[in-house]
C-alpha atoms as a PDB file:
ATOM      1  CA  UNK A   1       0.000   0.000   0.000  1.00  0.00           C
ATOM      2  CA  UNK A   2       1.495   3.822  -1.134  1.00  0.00           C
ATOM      3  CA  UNK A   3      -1.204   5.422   0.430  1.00  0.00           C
ATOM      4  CA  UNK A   4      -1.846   5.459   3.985  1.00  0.00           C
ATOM      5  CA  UNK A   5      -4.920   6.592   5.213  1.00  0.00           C
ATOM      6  CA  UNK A   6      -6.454   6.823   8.859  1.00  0.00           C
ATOM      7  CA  UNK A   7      -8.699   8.935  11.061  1.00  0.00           C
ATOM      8  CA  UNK A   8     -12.269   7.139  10.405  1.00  0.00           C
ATOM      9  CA  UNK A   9     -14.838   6.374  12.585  1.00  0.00           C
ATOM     10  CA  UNK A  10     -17.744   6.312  14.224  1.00  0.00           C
ATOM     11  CA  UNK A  11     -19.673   9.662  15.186  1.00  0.00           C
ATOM     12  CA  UNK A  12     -23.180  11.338  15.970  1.00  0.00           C
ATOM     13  CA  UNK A  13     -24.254  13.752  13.364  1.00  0.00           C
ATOM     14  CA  UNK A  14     -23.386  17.590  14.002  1.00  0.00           C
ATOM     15  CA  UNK A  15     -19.841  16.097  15.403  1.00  0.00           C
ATOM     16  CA  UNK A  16     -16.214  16.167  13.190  1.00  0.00           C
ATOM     17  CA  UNK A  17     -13.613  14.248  12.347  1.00  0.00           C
ATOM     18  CA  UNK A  18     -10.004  14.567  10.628  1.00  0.00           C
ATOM     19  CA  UNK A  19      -8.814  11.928   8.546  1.00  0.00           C
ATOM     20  CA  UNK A  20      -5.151  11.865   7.768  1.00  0.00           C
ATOM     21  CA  UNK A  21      -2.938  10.023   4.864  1.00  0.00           C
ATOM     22  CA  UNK A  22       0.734   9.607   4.407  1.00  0.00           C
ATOM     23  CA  UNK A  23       2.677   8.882   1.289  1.00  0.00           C
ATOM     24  CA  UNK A  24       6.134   8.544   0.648  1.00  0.00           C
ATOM     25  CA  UNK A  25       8.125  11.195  -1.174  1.00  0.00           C
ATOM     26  CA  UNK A  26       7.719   9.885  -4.696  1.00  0.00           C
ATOM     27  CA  UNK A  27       3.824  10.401  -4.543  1.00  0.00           C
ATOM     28  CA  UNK A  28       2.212  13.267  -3.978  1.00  0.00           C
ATOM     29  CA  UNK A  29      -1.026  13.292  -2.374  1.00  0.00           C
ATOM     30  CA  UNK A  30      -3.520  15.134  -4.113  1.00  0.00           C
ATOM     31  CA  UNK A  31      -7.386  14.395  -3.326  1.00  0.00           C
ATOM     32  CA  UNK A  32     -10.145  12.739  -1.398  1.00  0.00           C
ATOM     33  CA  UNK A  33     -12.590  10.480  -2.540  1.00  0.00           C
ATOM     34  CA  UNK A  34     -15.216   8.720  -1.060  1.00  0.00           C
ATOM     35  CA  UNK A  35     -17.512   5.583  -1.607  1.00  0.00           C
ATOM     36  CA  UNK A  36     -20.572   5.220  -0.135  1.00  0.00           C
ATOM     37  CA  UNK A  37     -22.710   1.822   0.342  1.00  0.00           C
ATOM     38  CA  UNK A  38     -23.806   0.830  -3.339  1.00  0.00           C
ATOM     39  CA  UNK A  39     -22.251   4.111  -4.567  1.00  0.00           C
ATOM     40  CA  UNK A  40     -19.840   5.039  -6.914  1.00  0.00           C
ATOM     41  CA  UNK A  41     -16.659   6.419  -6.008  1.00  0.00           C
ATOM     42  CA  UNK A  42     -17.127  10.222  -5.778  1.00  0.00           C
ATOM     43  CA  UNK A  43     -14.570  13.089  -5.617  1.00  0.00           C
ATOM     44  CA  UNK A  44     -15.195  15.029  -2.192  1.00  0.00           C
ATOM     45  CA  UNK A  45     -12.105  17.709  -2.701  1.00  0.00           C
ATOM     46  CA  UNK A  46      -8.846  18.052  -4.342  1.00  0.00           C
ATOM     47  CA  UNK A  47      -6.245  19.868  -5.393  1.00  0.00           C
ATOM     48  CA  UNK A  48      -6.222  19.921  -9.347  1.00  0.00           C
ATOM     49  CA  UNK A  49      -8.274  19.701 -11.787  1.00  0.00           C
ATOM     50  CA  UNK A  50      -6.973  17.341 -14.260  1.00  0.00           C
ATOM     51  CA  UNK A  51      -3.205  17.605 -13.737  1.00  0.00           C
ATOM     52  CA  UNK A  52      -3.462  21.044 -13.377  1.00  0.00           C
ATOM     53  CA  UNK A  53      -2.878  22.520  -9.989  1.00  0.00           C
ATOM     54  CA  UNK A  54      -5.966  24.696  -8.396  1.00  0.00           C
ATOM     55  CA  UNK A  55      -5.076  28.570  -6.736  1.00  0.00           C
ATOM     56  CA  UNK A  56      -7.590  26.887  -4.249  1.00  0.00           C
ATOM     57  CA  UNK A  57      -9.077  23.507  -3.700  1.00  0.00           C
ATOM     58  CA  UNK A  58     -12.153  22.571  -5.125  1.00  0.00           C
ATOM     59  CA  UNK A  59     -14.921  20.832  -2.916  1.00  0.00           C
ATOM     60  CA  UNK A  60     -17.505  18.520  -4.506  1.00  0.00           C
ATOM     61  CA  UNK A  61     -21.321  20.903  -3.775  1.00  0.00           C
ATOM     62  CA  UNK A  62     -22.666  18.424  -1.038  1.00  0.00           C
ATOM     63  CA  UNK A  63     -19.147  19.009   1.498  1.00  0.00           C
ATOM     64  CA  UNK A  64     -18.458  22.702   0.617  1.00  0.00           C
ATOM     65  CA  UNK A  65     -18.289  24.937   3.647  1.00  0.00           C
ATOM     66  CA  UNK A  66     -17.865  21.795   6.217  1.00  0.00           C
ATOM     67  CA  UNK A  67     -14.926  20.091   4.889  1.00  0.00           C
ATOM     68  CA  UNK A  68     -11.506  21.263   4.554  1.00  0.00           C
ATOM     69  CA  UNK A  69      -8.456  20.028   2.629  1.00  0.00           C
ATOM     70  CA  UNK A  70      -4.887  20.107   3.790  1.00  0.00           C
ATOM     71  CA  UNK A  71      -1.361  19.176   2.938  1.00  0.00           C
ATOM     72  CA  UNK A  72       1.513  19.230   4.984  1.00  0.00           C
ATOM     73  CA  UNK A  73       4.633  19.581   2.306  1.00  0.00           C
ATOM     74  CA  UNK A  74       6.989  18.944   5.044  1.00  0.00           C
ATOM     75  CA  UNK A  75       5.773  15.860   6.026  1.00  0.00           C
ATOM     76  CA  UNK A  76       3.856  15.026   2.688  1.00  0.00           C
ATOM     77  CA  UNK A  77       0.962  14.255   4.024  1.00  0.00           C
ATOM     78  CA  UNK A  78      -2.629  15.096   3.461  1.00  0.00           C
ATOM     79  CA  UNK A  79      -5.615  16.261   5.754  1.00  0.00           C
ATOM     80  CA  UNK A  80      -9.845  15.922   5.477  1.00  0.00           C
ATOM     81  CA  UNK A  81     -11.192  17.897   8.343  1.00  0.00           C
ATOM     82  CA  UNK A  82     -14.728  17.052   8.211  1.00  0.00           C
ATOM     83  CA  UNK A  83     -17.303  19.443  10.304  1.00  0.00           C
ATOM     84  CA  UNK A  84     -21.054  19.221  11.072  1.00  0.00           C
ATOM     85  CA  UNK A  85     -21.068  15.741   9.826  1.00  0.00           C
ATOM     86  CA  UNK A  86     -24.219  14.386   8.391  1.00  0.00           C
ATOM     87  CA  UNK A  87     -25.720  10.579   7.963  1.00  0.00           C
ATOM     88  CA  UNK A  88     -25.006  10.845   4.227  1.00  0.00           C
ATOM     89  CA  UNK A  89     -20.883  11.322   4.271  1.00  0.00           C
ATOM     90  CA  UNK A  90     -21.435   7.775   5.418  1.00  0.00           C
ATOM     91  CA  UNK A  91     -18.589   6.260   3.349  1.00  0.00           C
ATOM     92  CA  UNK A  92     -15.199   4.568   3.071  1.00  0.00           C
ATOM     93  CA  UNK A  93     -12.667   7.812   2.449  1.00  0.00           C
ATOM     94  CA  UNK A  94      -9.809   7.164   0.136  1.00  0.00           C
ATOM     95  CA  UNK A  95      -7.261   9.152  -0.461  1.00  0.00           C
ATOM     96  CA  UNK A  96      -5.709   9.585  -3.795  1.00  0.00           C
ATOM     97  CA  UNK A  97      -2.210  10.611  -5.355  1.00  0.00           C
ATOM     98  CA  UNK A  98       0.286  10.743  -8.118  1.00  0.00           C
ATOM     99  CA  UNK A  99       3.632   9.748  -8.789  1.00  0.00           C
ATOM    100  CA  UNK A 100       5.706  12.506  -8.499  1.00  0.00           C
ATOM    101  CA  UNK A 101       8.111  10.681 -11.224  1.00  0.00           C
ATOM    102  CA  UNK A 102       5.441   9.724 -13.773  1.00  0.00           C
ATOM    103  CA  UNK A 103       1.292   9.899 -14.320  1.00  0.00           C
ATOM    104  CA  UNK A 104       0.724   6.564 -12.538  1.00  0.00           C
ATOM    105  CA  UNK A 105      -1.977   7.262  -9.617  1.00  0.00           C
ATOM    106  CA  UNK A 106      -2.141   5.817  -6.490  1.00  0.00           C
ATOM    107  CA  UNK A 107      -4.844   4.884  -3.723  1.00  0.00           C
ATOM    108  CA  UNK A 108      -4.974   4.853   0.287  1.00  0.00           C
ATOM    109  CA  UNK A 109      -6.649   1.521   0.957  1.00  0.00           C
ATOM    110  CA  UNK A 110      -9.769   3.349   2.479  1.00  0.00           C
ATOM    111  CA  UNK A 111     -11.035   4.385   6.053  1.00  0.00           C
ATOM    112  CA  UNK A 112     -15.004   3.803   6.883  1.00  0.00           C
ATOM    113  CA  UNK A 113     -16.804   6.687   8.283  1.00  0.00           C
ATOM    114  CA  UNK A 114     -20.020   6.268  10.086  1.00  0.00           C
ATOM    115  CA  UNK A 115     -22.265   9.083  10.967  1.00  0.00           C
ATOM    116  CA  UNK A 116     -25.158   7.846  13.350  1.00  0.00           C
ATOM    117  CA  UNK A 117     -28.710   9.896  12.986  1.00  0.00           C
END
């Protein structure tokens, strides 16, 4: 696994939680995903578009406002800080990345959220 990612869990709706993933130095992390039960994969907010880097980062319409993206160049590492969580960002988070070296792409293998009603 390239892509480590950590920070799920279970919480009541209203409450937060930050979700973390590291990745070596030849990757660079670049988004969040997210898969829902009997969903498709869906972006929640990243840092390009394409392979073009944002001036900000973009947030998918149903997290704007309540989640926030972060990277840590230092340590390469990547941030989700997720606020007034609702039922529906129930989900298994992935996060996502590039090769620093080439245009392979890379995932975390996944951590479940659970937001209780």
């Amino acid at each position: 696994v390239q892509l480590q990612a950590s920070g799920g869990g279970l919480v009541q709706a209203g409450g937060s939680l930050r979700l973390a993933c590291a990745a070596p130095r030849s990757i660079e992390p670049i988004a969040w995903y997210r898969q829902a039960p009997g969903k498709q994969r869906e972006l929640v907010a990243t840092f390009y578009s394409g392979i073009l880097p944002l001036d900000r980062p973009n947030y998918a319409p149903p997290v704007k406002g309540r989640f926030t993206i972060s990277r840590d160049n230092a340590e390469n590492t990547m941030a989700l800080q997720m606020n007034s969580l609702k039922p529906e960002d129930t989900a298994v988070y992935y996060c996502h990345g590039r090769s620093r070296r080439s245009n392979d792409v890379y995932w975390g293998q996944g951590t479940l959220v659970t937001v209780s009603s």
